[in-house]
Protein backbone atom coordinates (compact mmCIF):
# COMPACT_ATOMS: atom_id res chain seq x y z
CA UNK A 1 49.02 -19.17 74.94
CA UNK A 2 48.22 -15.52 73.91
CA UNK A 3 49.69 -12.06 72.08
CA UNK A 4 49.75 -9.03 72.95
CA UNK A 5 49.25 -5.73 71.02
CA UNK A 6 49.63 -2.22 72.13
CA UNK A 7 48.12 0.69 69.83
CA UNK A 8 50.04 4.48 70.60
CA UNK A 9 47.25 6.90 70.21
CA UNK A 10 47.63 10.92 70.80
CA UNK A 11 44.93 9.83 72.98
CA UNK A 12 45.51 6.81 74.57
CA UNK A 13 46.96 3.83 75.11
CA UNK A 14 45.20 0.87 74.06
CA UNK A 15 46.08 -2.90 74.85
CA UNK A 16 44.61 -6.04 73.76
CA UNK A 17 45.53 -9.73 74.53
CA UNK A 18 43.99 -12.51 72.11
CA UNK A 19 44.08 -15.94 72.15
CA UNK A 20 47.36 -17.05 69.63
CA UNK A 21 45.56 -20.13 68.25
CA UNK A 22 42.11 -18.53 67.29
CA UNK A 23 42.78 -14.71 67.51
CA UNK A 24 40.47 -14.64 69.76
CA UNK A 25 39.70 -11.55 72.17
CA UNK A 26 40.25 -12.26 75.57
CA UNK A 27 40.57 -8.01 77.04
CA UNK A 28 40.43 -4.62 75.17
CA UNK A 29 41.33 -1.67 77.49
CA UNK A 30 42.96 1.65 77.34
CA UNK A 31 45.50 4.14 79.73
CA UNK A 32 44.82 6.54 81.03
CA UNK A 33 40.89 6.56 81.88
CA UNK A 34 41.10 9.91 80.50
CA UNK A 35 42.60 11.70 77.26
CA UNK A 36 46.76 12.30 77.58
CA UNK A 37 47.71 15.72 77.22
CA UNK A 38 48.99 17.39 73.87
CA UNK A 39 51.42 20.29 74.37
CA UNK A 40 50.86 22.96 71.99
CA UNK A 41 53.55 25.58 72.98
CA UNK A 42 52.58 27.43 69.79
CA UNK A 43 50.00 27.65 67.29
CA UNK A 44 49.90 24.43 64.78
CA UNK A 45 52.22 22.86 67.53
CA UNK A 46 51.60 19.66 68.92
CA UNK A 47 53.48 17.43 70.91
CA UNK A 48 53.75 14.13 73.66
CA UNK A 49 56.34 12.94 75.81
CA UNK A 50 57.61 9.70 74.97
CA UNK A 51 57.80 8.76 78.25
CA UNK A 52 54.25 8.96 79.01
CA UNK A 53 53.36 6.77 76.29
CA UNK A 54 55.75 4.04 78.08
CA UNK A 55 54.52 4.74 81.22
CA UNK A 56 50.81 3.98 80.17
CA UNK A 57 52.31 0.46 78.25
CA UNK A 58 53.39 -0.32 81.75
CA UNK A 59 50.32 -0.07 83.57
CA UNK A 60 48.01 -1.15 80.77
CA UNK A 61 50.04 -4.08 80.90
CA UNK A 62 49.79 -4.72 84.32
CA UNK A 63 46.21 -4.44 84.60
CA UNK A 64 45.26 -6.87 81.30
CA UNK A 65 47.17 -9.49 83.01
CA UNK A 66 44.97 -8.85 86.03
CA UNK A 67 41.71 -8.13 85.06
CA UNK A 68 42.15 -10.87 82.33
CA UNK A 69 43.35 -13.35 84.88
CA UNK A 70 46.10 -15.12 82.60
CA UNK A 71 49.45 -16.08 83.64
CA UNK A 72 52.11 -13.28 82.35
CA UNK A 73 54.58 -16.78 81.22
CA UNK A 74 51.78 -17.57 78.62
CA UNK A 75 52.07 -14.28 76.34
CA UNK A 76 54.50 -15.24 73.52
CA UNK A 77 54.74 -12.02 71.49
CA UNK A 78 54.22 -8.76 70.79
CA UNK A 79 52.60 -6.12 68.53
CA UNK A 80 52.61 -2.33 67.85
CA UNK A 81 51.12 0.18 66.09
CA UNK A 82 51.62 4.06 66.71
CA UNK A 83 50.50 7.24 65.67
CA UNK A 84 52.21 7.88 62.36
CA UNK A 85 54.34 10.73 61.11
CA UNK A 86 55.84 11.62 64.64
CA UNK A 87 59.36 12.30 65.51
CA UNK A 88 60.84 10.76 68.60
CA UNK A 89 64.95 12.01 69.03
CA UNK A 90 67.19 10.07 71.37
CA UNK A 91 70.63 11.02 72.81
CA UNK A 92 73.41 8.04 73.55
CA UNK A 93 71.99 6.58 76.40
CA UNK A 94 68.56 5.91 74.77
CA UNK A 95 66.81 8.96 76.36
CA UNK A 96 64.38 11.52 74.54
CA UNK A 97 66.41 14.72 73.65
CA UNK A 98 63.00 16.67 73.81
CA UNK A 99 59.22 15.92 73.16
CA UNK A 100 57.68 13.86 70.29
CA UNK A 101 56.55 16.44 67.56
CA UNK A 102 53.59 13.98 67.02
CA UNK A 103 51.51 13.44 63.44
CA UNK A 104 49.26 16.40 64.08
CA UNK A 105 51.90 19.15 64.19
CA UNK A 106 52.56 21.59 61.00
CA UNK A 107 55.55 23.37 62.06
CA UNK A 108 57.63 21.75 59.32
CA UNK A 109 54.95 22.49 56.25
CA UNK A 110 57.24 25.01 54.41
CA UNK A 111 60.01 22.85 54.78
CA UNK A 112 58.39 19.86 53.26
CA UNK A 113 56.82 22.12 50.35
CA UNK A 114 60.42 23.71 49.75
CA UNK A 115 62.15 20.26 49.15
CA UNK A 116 59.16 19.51 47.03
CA UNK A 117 59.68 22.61 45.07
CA UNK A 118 63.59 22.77 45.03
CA UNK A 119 64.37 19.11 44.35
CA UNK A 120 61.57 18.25 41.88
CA UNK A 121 58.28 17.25 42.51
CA UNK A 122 59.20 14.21 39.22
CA UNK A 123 61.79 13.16 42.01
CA UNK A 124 59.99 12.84 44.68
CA UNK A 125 57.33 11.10 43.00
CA UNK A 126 58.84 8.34 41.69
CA UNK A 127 61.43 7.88 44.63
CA UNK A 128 59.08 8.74 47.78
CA UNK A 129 55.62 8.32 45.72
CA UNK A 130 54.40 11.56 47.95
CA UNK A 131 56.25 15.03 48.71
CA UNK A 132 58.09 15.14 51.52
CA UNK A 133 55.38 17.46 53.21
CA UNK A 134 55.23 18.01 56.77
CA UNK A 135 56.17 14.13 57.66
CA UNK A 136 59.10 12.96 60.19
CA UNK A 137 61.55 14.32 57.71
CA UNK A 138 60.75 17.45 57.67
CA UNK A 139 60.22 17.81 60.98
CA UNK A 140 63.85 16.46 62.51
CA UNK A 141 64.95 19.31 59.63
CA UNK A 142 63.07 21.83 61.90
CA UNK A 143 65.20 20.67 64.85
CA UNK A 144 68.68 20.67 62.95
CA UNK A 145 67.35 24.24 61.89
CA UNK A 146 65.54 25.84 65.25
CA UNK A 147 67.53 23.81 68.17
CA UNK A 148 70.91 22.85 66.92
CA UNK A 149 71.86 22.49 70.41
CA UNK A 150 69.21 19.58 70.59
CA UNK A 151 70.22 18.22 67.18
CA UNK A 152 73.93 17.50 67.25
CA UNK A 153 73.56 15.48 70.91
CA UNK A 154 70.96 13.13 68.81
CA UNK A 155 72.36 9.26 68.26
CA UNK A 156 69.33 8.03 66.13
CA UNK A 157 65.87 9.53 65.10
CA UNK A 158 62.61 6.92 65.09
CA UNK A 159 58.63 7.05 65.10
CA UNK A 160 57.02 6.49 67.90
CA UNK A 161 56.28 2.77 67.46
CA UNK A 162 60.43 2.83 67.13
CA UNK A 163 60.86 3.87 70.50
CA UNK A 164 58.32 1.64 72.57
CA UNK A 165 60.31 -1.02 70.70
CA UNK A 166 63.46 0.40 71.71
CA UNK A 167 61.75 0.52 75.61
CA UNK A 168 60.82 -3.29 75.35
CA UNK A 169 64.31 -4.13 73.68
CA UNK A 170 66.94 -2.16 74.41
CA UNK A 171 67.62 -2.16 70.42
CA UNK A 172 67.01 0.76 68.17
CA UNK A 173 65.40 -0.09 64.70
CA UNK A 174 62.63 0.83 62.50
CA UNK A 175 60.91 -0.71 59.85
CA UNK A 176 60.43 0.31 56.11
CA UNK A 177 57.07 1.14 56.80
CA UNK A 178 57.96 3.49 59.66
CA UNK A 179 60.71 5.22 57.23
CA UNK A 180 57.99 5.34 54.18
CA UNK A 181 55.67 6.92 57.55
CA UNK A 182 58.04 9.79 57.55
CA UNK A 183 59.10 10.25 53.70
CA UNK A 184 62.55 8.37 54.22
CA UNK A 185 62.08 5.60 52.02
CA UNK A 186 63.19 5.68 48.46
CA UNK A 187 60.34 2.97 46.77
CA UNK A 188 63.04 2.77 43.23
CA UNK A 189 66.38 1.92 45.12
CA UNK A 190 64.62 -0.12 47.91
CA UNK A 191 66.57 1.72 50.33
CA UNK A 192 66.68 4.91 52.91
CA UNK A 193 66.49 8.17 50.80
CA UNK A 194 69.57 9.27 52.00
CA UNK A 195 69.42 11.58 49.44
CA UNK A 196 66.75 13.17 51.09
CA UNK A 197 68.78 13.62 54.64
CA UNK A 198 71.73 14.78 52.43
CA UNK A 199 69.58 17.60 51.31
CA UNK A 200 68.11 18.44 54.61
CA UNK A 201 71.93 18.52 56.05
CA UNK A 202 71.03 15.99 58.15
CA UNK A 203 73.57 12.62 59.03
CA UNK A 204 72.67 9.34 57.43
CA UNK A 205 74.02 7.59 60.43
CA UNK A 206 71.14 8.95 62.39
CA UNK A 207 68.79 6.44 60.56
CA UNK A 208 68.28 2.63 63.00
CA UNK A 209 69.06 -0.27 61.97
CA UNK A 210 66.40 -1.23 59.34
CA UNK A 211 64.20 -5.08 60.94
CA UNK A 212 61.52 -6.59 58.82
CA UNK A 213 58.06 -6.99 59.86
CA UNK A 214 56.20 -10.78 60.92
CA UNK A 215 59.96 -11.44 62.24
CA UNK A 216 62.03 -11.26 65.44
CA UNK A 217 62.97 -7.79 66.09
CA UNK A 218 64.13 -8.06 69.39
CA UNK A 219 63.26 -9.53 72.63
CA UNK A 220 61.51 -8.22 75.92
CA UNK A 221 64.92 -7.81 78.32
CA UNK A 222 64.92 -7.49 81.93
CA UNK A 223 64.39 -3.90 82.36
CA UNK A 224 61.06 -4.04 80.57
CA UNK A 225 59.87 -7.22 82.06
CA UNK A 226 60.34 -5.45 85.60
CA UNK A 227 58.58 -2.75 84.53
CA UNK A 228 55.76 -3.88 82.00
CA UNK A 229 55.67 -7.51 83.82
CA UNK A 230 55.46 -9.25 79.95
CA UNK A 231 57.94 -12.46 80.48
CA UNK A 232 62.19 -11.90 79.86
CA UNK A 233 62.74 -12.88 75.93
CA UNK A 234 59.67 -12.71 74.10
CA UNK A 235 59.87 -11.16 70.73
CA UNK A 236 58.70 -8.17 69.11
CA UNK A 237 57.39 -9.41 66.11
CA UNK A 238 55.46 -6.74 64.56
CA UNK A 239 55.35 -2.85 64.19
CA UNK A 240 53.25 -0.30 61.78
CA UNK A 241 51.61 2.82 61.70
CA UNK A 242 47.92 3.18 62.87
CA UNK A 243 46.10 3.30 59.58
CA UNK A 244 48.42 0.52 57.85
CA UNK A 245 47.89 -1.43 61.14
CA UNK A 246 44.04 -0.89 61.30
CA UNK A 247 43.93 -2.37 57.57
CA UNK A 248 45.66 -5.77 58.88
CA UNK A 249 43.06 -5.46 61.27
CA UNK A 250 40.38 -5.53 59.06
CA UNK A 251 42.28 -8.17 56.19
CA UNK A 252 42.95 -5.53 54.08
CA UNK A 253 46.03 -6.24 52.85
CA UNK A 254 45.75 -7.14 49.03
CA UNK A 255 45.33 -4.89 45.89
CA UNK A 256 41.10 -3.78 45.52
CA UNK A 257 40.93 -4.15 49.37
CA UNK A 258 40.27 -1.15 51.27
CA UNK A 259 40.24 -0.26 55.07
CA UNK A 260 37.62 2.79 56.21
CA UNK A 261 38.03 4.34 59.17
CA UNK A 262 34.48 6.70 60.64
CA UNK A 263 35.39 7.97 64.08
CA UNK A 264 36.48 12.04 64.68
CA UNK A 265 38.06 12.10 60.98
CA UNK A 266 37.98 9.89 57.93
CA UNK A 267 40.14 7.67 56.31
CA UNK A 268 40.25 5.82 53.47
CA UNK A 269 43.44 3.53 53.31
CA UNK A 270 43.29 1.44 49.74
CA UNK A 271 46.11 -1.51 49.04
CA UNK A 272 47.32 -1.06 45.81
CA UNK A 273 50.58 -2.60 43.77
CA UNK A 274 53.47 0.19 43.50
CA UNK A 275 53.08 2.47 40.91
CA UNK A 276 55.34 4.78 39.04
CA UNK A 277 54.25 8.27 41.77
CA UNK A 278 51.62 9.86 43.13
CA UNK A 279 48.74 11.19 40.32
CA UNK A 280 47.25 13.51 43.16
CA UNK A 281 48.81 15.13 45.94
CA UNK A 282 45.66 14.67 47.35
CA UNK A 283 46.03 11.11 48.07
CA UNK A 284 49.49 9.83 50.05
CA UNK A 285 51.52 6.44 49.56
CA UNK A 286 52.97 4.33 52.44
CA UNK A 287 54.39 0.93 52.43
CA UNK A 288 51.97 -1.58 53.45
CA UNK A 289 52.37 -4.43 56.28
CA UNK A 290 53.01 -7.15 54.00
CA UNK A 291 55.40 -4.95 51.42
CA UNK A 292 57.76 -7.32 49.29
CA UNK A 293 60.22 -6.60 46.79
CA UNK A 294 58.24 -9.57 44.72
CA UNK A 295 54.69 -8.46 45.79
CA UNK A 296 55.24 -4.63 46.70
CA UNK A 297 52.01 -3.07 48.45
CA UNK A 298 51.13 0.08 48.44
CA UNK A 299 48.61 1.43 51.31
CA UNK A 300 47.09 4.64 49.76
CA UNK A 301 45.73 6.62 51.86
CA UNK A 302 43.26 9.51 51.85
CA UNK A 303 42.25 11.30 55.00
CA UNK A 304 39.04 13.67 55.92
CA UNK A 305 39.23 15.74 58.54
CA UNK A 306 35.75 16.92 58.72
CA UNK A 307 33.92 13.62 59.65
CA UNK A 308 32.34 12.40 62.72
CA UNK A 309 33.41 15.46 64.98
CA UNK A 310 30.49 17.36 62.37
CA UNK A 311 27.94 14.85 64.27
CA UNK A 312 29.67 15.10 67.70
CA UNK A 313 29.35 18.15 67.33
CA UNK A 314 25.56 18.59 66.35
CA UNK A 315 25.16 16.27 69.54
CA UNK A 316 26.82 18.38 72.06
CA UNK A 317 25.29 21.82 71.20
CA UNK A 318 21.83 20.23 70.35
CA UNK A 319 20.58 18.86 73.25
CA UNK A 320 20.84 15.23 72.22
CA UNK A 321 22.03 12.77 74.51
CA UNK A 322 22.86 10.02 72.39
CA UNK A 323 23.88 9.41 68.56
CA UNK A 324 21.05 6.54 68.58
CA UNK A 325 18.48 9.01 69.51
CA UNK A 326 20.24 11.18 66.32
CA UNK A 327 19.91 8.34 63.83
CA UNK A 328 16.49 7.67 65.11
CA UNK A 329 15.22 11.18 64.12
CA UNK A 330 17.22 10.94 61.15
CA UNK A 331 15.67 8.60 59.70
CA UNK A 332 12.04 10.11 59.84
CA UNK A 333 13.46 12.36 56.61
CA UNK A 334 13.54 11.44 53.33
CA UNK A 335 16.91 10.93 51.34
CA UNK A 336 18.17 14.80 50.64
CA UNK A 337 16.90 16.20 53.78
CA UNK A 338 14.44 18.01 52.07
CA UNK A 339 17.03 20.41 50.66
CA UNK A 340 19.25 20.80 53.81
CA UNK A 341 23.13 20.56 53.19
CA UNK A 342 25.82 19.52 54.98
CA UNK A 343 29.21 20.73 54.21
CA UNK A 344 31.34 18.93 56.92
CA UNK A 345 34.59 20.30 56.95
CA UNK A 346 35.05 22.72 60.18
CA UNK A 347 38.06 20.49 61.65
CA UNK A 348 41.13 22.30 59.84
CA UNK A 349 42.38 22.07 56.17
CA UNK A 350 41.47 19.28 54.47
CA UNK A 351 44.40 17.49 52.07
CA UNK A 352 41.97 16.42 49.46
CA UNK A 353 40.81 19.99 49.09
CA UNK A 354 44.73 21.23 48.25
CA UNK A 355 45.29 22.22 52.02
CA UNK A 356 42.50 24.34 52.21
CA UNK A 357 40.25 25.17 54.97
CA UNK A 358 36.56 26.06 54.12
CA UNK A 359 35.08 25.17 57.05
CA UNK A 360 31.06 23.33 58.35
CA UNK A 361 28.17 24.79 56.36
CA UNK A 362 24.92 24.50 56.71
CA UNK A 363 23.35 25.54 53.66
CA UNK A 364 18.90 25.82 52.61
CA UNK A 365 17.66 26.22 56.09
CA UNK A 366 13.85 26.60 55.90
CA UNK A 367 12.82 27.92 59.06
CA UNK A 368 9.06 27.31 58.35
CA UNK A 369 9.93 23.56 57.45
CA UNK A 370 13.31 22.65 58.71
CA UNK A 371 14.17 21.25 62.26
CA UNK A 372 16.58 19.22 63.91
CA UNK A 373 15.98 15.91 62.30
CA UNK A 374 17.21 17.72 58.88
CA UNK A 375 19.98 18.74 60.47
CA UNK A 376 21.06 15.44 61.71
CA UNK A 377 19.70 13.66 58.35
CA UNK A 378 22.24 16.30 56.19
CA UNK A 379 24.95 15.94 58.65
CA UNK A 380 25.02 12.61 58.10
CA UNK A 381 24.46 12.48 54.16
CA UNK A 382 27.60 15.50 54.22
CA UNK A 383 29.48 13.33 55.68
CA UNK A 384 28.54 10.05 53.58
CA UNK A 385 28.88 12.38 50.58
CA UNK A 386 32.99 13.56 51.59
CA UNK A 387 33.42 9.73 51.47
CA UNK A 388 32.09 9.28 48.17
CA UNK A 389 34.36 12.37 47.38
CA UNK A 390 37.12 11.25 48.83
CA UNK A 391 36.73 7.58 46.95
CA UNK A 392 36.60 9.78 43.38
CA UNK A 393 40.20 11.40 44.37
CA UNK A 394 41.43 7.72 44.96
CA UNK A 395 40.19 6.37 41.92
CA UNK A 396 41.59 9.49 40.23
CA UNK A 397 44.96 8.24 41.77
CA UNK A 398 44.37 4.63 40.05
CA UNK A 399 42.95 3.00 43.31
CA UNK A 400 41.40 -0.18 42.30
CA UNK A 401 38.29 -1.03 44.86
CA UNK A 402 36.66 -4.21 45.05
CA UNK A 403 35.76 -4.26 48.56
CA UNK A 404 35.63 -2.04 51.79
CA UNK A 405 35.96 -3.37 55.27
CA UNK A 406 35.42 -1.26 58.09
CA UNK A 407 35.11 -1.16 62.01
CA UNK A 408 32.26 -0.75 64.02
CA UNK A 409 32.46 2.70 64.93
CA UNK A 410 30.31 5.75 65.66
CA UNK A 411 29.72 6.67 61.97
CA UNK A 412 29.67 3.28 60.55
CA UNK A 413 26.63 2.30 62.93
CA UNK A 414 24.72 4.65 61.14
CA UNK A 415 22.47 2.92 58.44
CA UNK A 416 21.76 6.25 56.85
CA UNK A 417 25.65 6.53 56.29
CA UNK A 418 26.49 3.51 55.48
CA UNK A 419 23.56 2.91 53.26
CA UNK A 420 24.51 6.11 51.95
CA UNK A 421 28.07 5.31 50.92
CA UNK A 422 27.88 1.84 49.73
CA UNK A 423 24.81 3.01 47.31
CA UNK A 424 26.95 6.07 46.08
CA UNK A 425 29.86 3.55 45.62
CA UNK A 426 28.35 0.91 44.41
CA UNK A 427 30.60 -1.63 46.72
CA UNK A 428 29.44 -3.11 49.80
CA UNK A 429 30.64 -2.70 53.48
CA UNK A 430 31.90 -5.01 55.10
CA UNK A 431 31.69 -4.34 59.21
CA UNK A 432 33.89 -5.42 61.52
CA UNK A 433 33.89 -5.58 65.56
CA UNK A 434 37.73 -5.00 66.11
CA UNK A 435 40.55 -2.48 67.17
CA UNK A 436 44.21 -1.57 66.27
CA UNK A 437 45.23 -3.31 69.06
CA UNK A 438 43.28 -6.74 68.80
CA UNK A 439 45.20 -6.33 64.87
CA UNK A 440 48.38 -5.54 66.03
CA UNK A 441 48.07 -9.03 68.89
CA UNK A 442 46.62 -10.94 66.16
CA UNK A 443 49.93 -9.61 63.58
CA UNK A 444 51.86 -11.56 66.06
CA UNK A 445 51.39 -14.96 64.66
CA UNK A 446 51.74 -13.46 61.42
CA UNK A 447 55.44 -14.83 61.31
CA UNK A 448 54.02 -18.18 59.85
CA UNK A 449 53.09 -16.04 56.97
CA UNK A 450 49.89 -17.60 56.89
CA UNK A 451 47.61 -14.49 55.49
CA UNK A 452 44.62 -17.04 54.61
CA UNK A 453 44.53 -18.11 58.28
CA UNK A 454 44.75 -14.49 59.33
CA UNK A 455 41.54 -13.68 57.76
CA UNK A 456 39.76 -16.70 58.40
CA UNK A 457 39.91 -15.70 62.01
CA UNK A 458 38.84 -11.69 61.58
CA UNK A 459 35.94 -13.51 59.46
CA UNK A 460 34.88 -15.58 62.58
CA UNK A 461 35.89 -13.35 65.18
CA UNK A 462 34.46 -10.11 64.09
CA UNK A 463 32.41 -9.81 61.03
CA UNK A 464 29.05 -7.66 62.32
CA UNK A 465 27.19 -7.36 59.27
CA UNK A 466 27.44 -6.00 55.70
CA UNK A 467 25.98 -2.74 53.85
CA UNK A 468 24.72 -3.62 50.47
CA UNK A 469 24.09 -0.95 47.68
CA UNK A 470 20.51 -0.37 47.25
CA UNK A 471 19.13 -0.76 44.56
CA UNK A 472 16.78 2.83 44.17
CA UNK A 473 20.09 4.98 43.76
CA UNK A 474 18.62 7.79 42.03
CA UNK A 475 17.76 9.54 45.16
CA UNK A 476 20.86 9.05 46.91
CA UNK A 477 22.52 10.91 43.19
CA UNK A 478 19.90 13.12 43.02
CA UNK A 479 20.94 14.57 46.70
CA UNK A 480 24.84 14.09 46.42
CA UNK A 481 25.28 15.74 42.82
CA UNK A 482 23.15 19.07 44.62
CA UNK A 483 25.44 18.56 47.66
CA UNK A 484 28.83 18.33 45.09
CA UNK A 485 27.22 21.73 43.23
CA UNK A 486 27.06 23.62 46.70
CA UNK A 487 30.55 22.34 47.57
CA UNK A 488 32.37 23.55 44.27
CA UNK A 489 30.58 26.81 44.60
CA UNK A 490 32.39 27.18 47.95
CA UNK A 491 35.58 25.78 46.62
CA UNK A 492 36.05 28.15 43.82
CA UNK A 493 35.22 31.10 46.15
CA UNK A 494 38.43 30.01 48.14
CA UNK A 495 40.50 29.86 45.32
């Protein structure tokens, strides 16, 4: 018998089927071959359509049966995750009004920073634990406000997760941790913050009907089977956002456990208890997979946008064909790169800077002494270093870290990086050979509510190796307390 997961990326569709005893893999794959398209009609504008996103389920689907050779009757549930933060708008008949304004769209930052200012920024932190910043909220606000046509034929709202549910289903629901996703759960009244649509003008109806996660929240109907070819009447079990999902991936799910993420940005998703708000707007709050009234968890989440796209980027103007042949030269340089610094952040404005955008620097160039390995040894270290950054503004938001899991991706390969975070730490990596869709298949047998079990399996499925803190850290300070002097130089020239 097996599950199946799907994982919504801006990117791609990816699809994994595992074995539902062990958790075991049995095909990883991803639709289309190639990147989907992002509409950007406008500057800051970004945006899918839903459709697409079903379309690629269907033949994804189709071909992991195949190429897997398995027997469609034997798959007895189904998983989700999504790109968070998007807006998905549906009419009566369950069709998409207009596109998906998707997570990386800023159209609706005013908007958010307005209800921030105008109903109290105490408020929202202690009812939302975050402001209600440029998240699904705010964004079906910009529709009510800039295509009222559009707005008053809409029957419900949803994330994107939401409506490939709704396309396997036929029902229209969410999930508390899609509705914390878009700043629409109130975390003291454990309930929708109506309050919040009331003061965006927006109708309360417009919210699904609320399902719980590791439960039944619909089954596959006859329409979807045709078209997907999963069997009639198996159940969607599980849904969450991609960060929240990739830390059930990893068996981060209790207080001290965190999730890292090293691919084109970085994340840092840390599962906390519930606390009274947010200490830094820096840092966001979201509910967690395994949220409870009795045990409520807290995913906090900090995000760098200036991470591994500072390497791809090094590779594909430098002449380097591979990141291997990078890390090779890399690590011909001593720790500090000989005085070469890497400030990382040329992919947009960066939260845990305040929103602001100071852009890649590369900062000491020797010409007499300097070459390429520097270059690669600094981008790398820059990069390490926003991490250990990026772990201070947790901590500053009460974050309690005992232990960091993450998956084996470009960054984390790296021994420079990773030896250069866990020393700066002071926690070991833990490494892990899995996706968002192999965690979202696994989440299916998650309705036993066996979270030992869970783990057991990512520990014999996928552990790769561990990073351990070295013990001669006073280089690794030496070079990161120069790179943290460069950076607040550049930071208080911005102000």
């Amino acid at each position: 018998m097996y599950y199946i997961g799907y994982d919504i990326g801006s990117s791609s569709v990816k699809i994994a089927v595992v074995e539902a005893e062990t958790g075991k893999k049995i095909i990883v794959l991803n639709e289309p071959q190639n990147e989907m398209e992002i509409m950007s009609l406008h500057p800051d504008w970004a945006e899918q359509d839903p459709g697409i996103w079903w379309q690629h389920i269907c033949t994804a689907t189709k071909r992991a049966i195949r190429e897997a050779n398995i027997e469609a009757s034997k798959i007895q549930g189904v998983g989700i995750s999504y790109q968070m933060h998007g807006l998905v708008i549906i009419d009566k008949n369950g069709e998409p009004l207009r596109n998906s304004i998707i997570w990386c769209d800023s159209r609706a930052v005013e908007i958010g920073n307005k209800a921030f200012d105008e109903i109290g920024h105490e408020k929202c932190s202690e009812h939302l634990l975050n402001s209600p910043g440029n998240f699904t909220a705010s964004k079906l606000k910009w529709v009510k406000e800039n295509e009222p046509e559009i707005y008053n034929k809409i029957y419900k709202y949803m994330l994107p997760g939401d409506y490939i549910a709704y396309k396997l289903t036929g029902e229209v629901t969410t999930t508390k941790n899609g509705l914390s996703e878009g700043m629409l759960w109130d975390y003291k009244e454990n309930k929708v913050a109506n309050w919040l649509l009331d003061y965006y003008g927006i109708d309360q109806s417009l919210t699904p009907k609320i399902v719980e996660n590791f439960t039944n929240q619909g089954i596959v109907n006859e329409k979807a089977s045709k078209e997907s070819g999963l069997p009639v009447g198996i159940p969607v079990v599980y849904r969450a956002g991609d960060q929240p999902n990739n830390a059930l991936a990893l068996n981060v799910l209790n207080p001290g456990e965190v999730a890292a993420t090293g691919g084109t940005s970085g994340v840092f998703y840390a599962v906390s208890e519930m606390s009274s708000g947010n200490k830094t707007n820096r840092v966001n709050n979201f509910v967690h997979v395994n949220y409870e009234l009795d045990t409520p968890r807290i995913g906090k989440l900090l995000n760098i946008n200036g991470a591994g796209i500072q390497y791809r980027w090094l590779r594909n103007n430098m002449g380097t064909e591979t990141y291997e042949t990078m890390n090779r030269k890399a690590s011909k340089i001593a720790v500090g790169s000989e005085g070469v610094v890497v400030i990382p952040f040329g992919n947009g404005a960066e939260r845990m800077f305040n929103n602001k955008n100071i852009g890649t620097h590369f900062l000491n160039l020797n010409l007499n002494i300097h070459n390429s390995a520097h270059l690669f040894r600094a981008s790398l270290e820059g990069i390490a270093f926003s991490f250990v950054y990026g772990m201070e503004c947790l901590k500053e938001d009460k974050a309690t870290i005992n232990v960091i899991r993450a998956g084996n991706d470009n960054l984390f390969r790296s021994e420079i990086f990773s030896n250069t975070v866990a020393t700066l730490i002071g926690h070991e990596i833990e490494i892990y050979n899995t996706t968002g869709a192999v965690g979202a298949a696994r989440a299916v047998g998650l309705k036993d509510g066996d979270y030992n079990k869970f783990g057991s399996s990512i520990t014999t499925n996928d552990h790769v190796m561990t990073f351990l803190p070295l013990k001669n850290a006073a280089p690794y300070e030496e070079a990161y307390q120069k790179w943290k002097q460069e950076l607040e130089i550049i930071l208080t020239y911005k102000k």
